[in-house]
Structures are given as C-alpha cells and as structure tokens.
PDB file of N, CA and C in Angstrom:
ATOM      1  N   UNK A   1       3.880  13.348  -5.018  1.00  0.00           N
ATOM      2  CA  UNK A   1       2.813  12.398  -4.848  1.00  0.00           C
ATOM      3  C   UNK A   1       2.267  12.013  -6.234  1.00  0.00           C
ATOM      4  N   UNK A   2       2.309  10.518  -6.300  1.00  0.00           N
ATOM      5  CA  UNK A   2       1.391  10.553  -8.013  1.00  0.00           C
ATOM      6  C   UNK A   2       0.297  10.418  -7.586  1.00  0.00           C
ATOM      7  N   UNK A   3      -0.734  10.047  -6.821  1.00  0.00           N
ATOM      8  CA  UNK A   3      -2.094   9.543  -6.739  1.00  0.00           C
ATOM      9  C   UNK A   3      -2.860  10.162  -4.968  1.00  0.00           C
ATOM     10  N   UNK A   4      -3.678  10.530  -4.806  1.00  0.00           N
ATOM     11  CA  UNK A   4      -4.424  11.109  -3.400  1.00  0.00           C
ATOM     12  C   UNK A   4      -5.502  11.074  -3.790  1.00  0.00           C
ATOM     13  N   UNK A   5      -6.228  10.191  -3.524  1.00  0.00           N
ATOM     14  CA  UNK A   5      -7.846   9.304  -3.549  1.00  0.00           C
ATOM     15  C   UNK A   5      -8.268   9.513  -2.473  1.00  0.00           C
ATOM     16  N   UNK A   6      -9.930  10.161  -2.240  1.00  0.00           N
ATOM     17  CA  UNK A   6     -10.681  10.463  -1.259  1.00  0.00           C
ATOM     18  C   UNK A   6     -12.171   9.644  -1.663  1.00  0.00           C
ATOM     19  N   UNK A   7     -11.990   8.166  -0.734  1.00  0.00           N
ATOM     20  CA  UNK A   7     -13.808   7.585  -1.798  1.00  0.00           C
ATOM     21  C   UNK A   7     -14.172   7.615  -0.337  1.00  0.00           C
ATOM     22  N   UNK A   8     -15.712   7.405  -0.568  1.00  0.00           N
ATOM     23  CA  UNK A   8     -16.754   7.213   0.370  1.00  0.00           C
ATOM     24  C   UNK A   8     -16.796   5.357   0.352  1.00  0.00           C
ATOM     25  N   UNK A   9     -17.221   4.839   1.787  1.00  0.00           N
ATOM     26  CA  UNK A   9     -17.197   4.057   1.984  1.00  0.00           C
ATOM     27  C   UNK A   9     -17.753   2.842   1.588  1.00  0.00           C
ATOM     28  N   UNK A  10     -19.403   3.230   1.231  1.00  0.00           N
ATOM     29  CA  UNK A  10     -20.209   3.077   0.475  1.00  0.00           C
ATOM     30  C   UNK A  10     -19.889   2.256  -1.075  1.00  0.00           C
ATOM     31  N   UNK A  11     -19.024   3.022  -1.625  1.00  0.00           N
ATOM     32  CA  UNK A  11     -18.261   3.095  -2.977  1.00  0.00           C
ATOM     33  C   UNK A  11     -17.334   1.803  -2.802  1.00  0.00           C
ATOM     34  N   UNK A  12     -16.380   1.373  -2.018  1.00  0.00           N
ATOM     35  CA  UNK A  12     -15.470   0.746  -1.781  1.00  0.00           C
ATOM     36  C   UNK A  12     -15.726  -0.346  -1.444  1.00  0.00           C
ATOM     37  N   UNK A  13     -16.861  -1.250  -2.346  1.00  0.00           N
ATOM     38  CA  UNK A  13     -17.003  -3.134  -2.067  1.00  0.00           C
ATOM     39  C   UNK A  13     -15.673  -3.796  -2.208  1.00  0.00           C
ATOM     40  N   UNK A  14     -15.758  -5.090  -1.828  1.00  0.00           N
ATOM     41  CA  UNK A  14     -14.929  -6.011  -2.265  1.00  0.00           C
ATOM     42  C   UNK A  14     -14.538  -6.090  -3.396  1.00  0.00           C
ATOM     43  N   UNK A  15     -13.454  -6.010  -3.959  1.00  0.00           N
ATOM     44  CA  UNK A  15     -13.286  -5.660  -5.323  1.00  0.00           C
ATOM     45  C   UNK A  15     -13.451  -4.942  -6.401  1.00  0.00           C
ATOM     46  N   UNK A  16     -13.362  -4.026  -5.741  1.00  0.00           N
ATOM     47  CA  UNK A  16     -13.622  -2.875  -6.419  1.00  0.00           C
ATOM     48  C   UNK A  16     -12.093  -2.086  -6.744  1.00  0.00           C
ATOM     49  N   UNK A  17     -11.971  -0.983  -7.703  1.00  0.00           N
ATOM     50  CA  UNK A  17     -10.561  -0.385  -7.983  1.00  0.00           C
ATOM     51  C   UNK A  17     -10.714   1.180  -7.496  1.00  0.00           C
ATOM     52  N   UNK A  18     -10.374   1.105  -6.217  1.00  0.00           N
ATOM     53  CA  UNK A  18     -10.844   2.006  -5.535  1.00  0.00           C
ATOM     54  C   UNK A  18      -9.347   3.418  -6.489  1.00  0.00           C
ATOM     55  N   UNK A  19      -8.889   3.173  -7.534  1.00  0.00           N
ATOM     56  CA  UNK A  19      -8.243   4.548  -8.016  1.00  0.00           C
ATOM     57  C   UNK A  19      -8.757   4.141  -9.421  1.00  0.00           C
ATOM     58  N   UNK A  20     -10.231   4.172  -9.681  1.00  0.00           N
ATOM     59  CA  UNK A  20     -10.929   3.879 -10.962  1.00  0.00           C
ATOM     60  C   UNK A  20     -11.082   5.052 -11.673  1.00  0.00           C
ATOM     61  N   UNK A  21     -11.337   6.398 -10.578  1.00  0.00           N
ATOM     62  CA  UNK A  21     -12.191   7.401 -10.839  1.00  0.00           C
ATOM     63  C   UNK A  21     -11.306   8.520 -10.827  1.00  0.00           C
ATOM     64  N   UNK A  22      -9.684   7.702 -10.771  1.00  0.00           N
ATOM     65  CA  UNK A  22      -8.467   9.144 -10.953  1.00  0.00           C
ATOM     66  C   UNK A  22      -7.832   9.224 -12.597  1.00  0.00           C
ATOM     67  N   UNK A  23      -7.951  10.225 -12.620  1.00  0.00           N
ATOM     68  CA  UNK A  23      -6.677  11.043 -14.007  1.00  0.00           C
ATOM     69  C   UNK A  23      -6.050  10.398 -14.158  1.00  0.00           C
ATOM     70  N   UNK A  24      -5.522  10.226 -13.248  1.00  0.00           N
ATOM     71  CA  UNK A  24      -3.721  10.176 -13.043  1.00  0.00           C
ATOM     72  C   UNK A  24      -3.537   8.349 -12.643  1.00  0.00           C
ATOM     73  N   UNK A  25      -4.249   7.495 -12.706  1.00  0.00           N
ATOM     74  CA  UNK A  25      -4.157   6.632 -12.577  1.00  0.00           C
ATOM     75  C   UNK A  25      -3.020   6.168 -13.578  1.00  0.00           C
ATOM     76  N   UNK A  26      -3.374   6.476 -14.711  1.00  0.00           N
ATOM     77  CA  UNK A  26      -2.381   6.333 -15.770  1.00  0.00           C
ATOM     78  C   UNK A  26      -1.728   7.574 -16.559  1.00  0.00           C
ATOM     79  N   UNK A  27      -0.404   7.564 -16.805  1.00  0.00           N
ATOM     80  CA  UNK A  27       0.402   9.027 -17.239  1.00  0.00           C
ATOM     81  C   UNK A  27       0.853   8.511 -18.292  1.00  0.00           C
ATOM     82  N   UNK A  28       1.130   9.242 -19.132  1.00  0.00           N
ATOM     83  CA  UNK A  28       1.772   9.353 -20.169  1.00  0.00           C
ATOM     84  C   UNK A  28       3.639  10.050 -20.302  1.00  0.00           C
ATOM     85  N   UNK A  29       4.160   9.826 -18.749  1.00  0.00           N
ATOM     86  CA  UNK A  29       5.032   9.998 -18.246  1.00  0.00           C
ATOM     87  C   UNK A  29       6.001   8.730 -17.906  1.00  0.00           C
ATOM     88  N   UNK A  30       6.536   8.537 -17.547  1.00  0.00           N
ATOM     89  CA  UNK A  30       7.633   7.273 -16.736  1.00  0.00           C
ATOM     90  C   UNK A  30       7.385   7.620 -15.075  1.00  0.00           C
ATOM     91  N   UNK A  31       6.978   6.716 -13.996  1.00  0.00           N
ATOM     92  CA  UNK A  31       6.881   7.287 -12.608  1.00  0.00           C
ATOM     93  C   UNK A  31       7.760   6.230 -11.897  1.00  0.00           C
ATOM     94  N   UNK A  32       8.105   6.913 -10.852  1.00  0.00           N
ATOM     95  CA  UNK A  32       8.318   5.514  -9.715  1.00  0.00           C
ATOM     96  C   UNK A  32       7.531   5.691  -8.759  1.00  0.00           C
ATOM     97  N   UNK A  33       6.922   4.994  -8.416  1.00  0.00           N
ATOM     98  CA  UNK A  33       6.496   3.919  -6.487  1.00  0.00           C
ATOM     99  C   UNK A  33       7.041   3.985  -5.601  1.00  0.00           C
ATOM    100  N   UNK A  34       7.591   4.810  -4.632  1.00  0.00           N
ATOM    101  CA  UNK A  34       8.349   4.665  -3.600  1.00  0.00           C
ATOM    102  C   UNK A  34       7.491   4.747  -2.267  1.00  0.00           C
ATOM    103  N   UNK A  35       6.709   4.649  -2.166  1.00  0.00           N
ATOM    104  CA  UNK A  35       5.502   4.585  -0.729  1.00  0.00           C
ATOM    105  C   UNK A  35       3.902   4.564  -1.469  1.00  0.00           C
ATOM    106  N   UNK A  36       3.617   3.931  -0.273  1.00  0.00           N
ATOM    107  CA  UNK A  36       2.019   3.855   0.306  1.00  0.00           C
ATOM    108  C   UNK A  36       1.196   4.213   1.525  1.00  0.00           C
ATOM    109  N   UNK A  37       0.350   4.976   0.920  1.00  0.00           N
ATOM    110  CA  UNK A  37      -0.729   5.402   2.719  1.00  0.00           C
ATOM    111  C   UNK A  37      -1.767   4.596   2.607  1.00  0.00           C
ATOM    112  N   UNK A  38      -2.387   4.248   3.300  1.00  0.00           N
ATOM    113  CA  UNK A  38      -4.052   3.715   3.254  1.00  0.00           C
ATOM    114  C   UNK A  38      -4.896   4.065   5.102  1.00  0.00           C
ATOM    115  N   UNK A  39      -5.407   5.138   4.920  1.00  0.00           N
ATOM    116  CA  UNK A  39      -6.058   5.588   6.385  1.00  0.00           C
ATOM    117  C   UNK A  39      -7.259   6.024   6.191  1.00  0.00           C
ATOM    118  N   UNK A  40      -8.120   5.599   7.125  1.00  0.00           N
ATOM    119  CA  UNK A  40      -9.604   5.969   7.467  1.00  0.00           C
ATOM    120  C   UNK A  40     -10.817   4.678   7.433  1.00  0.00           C
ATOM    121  N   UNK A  41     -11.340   4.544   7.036  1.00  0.00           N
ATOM    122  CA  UNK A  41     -12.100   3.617   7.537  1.00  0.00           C
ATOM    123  C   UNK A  41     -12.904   3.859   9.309  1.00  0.00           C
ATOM    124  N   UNK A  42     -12.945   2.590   9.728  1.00  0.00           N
ATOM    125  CA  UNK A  42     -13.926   2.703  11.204  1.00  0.00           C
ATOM    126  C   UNK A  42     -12.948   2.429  12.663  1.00  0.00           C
ATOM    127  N   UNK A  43     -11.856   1.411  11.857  1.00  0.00           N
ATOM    128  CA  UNK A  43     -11.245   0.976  13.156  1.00  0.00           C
ATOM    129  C   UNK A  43      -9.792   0.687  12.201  1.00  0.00           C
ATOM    130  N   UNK A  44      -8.786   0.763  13.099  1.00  0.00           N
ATOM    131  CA  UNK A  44      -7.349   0.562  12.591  1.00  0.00           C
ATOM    132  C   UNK A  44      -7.213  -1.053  11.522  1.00  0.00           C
ATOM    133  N   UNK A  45      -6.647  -1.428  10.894  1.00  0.00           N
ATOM    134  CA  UNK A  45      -6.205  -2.527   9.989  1.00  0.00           C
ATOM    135  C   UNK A  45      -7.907  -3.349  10.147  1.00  0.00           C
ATOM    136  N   UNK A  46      -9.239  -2.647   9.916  1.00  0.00           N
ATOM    137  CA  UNK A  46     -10.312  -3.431   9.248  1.00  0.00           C
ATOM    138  C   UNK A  46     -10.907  -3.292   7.703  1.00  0.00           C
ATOM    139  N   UNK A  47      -9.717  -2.909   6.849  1.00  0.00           N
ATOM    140  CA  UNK A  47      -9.813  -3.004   5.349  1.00  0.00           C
ATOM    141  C   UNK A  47      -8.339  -2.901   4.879  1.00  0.00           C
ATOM    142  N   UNK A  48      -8.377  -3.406   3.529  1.00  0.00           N
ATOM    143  CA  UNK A  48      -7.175  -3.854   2.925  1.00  0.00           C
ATOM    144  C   UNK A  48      -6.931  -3.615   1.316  1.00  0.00           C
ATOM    145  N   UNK A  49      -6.090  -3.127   0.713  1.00  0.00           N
ATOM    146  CA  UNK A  49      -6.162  -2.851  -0.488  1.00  0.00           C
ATOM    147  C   UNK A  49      -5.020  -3.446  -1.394  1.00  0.00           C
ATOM    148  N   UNK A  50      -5.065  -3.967  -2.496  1.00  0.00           N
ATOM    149  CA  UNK A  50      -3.720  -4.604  -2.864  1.00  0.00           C
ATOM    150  C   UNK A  50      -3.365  -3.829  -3.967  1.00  0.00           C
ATOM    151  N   UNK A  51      -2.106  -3.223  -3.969  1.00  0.00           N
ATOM    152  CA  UNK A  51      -1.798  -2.275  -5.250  1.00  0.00           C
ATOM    153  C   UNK A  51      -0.959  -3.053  -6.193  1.00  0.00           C
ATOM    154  N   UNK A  52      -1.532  -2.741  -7.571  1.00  0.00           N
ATOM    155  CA  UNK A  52      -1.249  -3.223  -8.663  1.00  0.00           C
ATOM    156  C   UNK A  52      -0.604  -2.120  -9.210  1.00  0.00           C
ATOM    157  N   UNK A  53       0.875  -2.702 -10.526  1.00  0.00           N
ATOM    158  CA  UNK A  53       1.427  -1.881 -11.612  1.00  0.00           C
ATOM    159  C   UNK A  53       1.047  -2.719 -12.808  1.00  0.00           C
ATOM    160  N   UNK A  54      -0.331  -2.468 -13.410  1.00  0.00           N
ATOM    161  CA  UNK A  54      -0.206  -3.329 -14.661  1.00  0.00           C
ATOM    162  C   UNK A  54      -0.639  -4.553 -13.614  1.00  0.00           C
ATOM    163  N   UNK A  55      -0.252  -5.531 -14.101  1.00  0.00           N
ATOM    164  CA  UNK A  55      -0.682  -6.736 -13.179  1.00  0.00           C
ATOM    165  C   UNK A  55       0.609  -7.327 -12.648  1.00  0.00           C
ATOM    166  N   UNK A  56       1.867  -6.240 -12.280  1.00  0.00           N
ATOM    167  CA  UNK A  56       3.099  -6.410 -11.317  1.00  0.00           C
ATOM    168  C   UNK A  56       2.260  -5.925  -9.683  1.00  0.00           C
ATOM    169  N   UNK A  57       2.000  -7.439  -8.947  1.00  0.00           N
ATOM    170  CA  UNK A  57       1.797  -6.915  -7.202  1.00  0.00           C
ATOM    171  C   UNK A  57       2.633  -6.498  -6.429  1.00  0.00           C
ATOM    172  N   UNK A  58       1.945  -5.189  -6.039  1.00  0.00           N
ATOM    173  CA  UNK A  58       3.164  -4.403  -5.358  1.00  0.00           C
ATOM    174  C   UNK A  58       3.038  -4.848  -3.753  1.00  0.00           C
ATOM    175  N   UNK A  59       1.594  -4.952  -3.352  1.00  0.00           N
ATOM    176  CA  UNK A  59       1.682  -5.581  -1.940  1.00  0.00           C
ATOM    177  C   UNK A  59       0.483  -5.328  -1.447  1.00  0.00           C
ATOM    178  N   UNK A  60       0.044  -5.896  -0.471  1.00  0.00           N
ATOM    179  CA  UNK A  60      -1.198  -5.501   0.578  1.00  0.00           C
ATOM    180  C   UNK A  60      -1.091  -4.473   1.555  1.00  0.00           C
ATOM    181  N   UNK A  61      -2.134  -3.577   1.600  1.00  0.00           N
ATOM    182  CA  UNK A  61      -1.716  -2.714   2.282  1.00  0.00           C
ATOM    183  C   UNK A  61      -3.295  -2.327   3.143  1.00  0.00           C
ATOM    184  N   UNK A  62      -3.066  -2.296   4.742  1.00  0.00           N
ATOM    185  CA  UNK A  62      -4.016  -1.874   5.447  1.00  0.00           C
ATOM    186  C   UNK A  62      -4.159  -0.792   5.831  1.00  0.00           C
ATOM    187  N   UNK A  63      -5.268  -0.361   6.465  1.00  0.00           N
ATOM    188  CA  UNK A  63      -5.277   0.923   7.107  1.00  0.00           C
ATOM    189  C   UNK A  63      -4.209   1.344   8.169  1.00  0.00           C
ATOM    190  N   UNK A  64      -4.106   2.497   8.750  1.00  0.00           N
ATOM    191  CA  UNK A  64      -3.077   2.533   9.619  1.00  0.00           C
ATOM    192  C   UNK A  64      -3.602   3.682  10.576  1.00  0.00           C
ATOM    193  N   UNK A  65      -5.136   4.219  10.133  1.00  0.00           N
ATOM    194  CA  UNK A  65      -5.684   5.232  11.184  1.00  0.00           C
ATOM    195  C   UNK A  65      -6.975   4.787  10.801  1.00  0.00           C
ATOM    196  N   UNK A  66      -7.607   5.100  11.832  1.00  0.00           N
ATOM    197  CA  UNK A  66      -9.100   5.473  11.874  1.00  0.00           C
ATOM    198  C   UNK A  66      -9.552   6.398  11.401  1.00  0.00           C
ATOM    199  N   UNK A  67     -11.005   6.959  10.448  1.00  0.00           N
ATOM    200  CA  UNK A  67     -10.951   7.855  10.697  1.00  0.00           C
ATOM    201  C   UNK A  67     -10.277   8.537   9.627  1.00  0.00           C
ATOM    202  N   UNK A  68     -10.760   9.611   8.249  1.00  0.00           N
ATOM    203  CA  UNK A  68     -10.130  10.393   7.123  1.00  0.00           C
ATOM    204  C   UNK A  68     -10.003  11.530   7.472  1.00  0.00           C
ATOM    205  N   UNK A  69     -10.547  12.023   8.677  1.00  0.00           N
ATOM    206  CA  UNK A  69     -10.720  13.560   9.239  1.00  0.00           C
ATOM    207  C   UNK A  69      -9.267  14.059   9.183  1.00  0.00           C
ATOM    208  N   UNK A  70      -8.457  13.349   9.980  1.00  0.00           N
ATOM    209  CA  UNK A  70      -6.768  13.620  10.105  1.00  0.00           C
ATOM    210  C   UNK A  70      -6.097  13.540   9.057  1.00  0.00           C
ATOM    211  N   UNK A  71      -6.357  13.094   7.992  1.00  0.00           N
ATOM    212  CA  UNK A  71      -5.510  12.566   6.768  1.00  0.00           C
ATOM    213  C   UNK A  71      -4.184  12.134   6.632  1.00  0.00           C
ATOM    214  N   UNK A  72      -3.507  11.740   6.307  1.00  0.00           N
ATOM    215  CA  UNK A  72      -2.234  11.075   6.203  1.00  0.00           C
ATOM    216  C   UNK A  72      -1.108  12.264   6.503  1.00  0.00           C
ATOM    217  N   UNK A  73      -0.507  11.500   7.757  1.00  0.00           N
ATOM    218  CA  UNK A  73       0.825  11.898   8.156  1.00  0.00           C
ATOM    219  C   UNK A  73       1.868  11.604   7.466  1.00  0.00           C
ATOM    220  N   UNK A  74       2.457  11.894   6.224  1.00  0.00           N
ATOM    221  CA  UNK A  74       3.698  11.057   5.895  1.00  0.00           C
ATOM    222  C   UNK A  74       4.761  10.472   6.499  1.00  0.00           C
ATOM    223  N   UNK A  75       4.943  11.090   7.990  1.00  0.00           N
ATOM    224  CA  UNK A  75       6.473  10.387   8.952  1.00  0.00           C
ATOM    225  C   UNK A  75       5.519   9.205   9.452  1.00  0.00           C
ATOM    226  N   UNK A  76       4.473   9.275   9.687  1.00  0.00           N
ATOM    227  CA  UNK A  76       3.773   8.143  10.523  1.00  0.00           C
ATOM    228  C   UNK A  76       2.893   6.618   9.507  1.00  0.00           C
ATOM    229  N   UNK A  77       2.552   7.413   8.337  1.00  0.00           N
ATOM    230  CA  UNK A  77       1.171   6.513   7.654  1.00  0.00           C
ATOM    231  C   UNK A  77       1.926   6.244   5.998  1.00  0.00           C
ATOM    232  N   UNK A  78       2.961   6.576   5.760  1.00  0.00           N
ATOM    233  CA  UNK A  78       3.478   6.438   4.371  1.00  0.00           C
ATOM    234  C   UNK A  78       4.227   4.656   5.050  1.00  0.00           C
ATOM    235  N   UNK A  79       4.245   3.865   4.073  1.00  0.00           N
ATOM    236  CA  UNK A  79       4.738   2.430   4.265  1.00  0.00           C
ATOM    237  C   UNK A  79       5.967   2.834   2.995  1.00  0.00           C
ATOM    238  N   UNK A  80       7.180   2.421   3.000  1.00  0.00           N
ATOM    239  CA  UNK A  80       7.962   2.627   1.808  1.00  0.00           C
ATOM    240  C   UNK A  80       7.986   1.406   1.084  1.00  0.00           C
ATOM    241  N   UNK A  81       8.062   1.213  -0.517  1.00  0.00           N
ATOM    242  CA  UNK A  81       7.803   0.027  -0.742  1.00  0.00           C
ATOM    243  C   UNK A  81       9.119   0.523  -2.127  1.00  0.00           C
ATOM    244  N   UNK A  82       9.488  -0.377  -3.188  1.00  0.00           N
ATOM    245  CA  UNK A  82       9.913  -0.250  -4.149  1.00  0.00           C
ATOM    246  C   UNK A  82      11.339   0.100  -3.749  1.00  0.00           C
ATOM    247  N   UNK A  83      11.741   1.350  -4.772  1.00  0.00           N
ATOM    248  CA  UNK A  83      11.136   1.853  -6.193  1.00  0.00           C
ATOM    249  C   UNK A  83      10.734   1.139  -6.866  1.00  0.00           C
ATOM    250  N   UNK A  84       9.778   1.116  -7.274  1.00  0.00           N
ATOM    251  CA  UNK A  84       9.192   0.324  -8.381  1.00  0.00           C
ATOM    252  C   UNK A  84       8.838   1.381  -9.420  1.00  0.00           C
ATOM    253  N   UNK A  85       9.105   0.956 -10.897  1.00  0.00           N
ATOM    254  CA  UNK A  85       9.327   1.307 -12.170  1.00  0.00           C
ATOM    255  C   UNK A  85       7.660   1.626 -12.687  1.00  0.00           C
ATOM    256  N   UNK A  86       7.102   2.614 -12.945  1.00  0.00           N
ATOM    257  CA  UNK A  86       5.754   2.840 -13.521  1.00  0.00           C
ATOM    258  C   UNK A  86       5.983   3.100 -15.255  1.00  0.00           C
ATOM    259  N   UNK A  87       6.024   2.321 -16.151  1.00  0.00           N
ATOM    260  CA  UNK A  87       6.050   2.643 -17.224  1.00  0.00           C
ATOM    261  C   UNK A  87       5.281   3.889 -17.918  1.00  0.00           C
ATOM    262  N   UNK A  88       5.736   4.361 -18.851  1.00  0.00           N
ATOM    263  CA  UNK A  88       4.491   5.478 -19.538  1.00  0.00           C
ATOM    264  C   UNK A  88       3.406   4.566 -19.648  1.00  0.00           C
ATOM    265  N   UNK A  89       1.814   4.706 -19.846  1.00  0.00           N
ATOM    266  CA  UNK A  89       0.952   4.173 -20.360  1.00  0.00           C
ATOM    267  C   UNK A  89       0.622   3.052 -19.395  1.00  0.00           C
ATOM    268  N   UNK A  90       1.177   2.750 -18.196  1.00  0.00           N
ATOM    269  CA  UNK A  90       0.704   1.512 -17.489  1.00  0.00           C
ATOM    270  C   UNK A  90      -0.049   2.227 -16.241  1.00  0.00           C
ATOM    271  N   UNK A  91      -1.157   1.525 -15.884  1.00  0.00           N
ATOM    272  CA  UNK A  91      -2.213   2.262 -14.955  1.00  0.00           C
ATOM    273  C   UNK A  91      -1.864   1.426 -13.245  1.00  0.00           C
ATOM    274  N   UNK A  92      -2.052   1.965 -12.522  1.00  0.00           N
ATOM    275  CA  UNK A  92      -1.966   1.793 -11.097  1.00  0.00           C
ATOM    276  C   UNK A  92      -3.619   1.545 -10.890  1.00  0.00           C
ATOM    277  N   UNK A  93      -3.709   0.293  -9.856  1.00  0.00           N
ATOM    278  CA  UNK A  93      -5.195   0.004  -9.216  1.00  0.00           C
ATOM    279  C   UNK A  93      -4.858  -0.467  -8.117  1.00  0.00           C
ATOM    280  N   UNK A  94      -6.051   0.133  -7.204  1.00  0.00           N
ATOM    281  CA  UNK A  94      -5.822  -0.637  -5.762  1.00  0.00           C
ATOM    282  C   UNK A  94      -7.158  -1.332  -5.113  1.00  0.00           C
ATOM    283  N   UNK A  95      -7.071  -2.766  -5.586  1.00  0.00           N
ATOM    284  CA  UNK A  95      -8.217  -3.384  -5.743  1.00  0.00           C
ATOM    285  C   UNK A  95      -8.836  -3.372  -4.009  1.00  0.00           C
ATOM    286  N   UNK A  96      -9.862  -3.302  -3.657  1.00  0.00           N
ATOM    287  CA  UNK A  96     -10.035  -3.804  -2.431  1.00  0.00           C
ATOM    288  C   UNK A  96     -10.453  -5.179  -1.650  1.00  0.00           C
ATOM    289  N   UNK A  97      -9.612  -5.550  -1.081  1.00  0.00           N
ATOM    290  CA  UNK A  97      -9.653  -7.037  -0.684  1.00  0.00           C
ATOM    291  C   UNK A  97     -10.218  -7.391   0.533  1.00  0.00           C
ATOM    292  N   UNK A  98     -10.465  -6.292   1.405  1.00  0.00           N
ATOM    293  CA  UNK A  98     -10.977  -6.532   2.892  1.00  0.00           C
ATOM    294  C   UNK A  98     -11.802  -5.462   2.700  1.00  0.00           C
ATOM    295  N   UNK A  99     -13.346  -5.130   2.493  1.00  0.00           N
ATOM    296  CA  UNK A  99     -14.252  -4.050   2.498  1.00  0.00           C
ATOM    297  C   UNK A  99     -14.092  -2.980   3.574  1.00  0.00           C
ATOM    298  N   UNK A 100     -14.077  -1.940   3.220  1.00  0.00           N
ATOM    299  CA  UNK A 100     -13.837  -0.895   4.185  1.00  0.00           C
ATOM    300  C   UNK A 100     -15.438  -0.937   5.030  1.00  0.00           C
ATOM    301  N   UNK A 101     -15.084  -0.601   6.422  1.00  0.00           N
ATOM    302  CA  UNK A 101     -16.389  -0.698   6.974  1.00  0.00           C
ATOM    303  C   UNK A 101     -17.221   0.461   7.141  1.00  0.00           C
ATOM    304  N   UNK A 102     -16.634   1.679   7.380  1.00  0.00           N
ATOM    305  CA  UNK A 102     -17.388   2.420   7.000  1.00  0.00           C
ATOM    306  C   UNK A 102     -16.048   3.688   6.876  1.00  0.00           C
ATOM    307  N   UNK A 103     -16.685   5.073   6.718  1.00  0.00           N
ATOM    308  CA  UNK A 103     -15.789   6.642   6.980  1.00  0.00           C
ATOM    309  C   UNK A 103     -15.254   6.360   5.558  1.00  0.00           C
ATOM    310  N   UNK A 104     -14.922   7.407   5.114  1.00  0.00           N
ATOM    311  CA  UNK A 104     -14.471   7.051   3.969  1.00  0.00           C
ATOM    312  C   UNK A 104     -12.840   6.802   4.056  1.00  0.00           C
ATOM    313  N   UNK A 105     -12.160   6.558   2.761  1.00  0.00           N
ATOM    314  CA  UNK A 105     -10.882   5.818   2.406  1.00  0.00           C
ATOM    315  C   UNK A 105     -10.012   7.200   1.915  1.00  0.00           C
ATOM    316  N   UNK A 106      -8.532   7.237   2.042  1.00  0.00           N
ATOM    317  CA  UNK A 106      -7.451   8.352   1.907  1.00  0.00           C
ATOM    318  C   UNK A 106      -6.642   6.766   1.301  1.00  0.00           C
ATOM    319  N   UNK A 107      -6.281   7.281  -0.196  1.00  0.00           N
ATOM    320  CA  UNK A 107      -5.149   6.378  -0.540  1.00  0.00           C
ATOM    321  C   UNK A 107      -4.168   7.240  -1.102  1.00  0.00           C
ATOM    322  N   UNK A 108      -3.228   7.181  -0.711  1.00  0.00           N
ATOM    323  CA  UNK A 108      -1.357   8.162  -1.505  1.00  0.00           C
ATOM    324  C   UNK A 108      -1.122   7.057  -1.797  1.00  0.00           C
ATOM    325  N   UNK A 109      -0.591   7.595  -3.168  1.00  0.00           N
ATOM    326  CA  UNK A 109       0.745   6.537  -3.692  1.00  0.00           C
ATOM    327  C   UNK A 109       1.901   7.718  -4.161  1.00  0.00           C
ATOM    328  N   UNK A 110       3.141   7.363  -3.173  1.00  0.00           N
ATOM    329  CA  UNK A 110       4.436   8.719  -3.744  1.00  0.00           C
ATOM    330  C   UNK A 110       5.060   7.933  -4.623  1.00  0.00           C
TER     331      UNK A 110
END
C-alpha cells in the first residue's frame, strides 16, 4: 500500500487535498499506482475524489461504502487503475470534487 488516509468529514471541503497531511504523499523512492479505494462518507457514491500524479489525472473516484467503521475490503472496494509510474520526488493528491457529506473518508492508494 503507498498511501491509507483516515480524515474527518468536516476537514474534506470542496477542494481540498484530502492526502495533504500524509508523509508519504511524496517518496523519495520510484512507486507504481496499481489501485484505488475511496469508502465512508453517509451514503454510497455521495462524494468524489480525483487523484492526481504531479498534475498526470489518474481518474475520479467515488465512494463505494457507507460508512469508515468497516474499512476497505480489497476484493470488493480496491478499483484497479494503471500501473501508473510515480516518479521519485513527485507527490500524489486527491483533490475533492463532490464534498463528502458527512462520517469520515478511508482513501488507499496500492
């Protein structure tokens, strides 16, 4: 897993970079992208997050559970996307484009 973000809902306006407040946003490593989770919120697909490499769009991505209590299933809530290439020194953001409505937000990036 490179990234597992736990924000409060509160935190997560419109536009905001809801992986602002991770380490690991940016490595000093080479990574790849091969999936996405996005679960919790109030109700299934009522927030939306668009993940960025650098300013390469990787895609929109909605919720897929209600609800952070359960946390991400990988056979069920991982979306596969890529591989996509993470350079050393280039940072990952996942801006939010549809405001989460409430519960807080679970974002993986593998």
């Amino acid at each position: 897993m490179l990234i597992n973000t736990y924000e409060l809902a509160a935190t997560l306006t419109l536009g905001v970079d809801a992986l602002r407040n991770e380490r690991v946003n940016v490595s000093s490593r080479n990574r790849v992208l091969r999936g996405v989770a996005v679960v919790g919120s109030t109700a299934i697909n009522d927030c939306e997050v668009a993940i960025y490499i650098e300013d390469f769009f990787v895609g929109h991505f909605r919720n897929t559970k209600a609800g952070a209590a359960i946390g991400v299933i990988t056979s069920e809530d991982v979306y596969p996307v890529g591989p996509f290439a993470i350079p050393a020194g280039s940072k990952l953001v996942a801006i939010v484009t549809v405001a989460v409505v409430g519960n807080p937000l679970i974002i993986q990036l593998y």
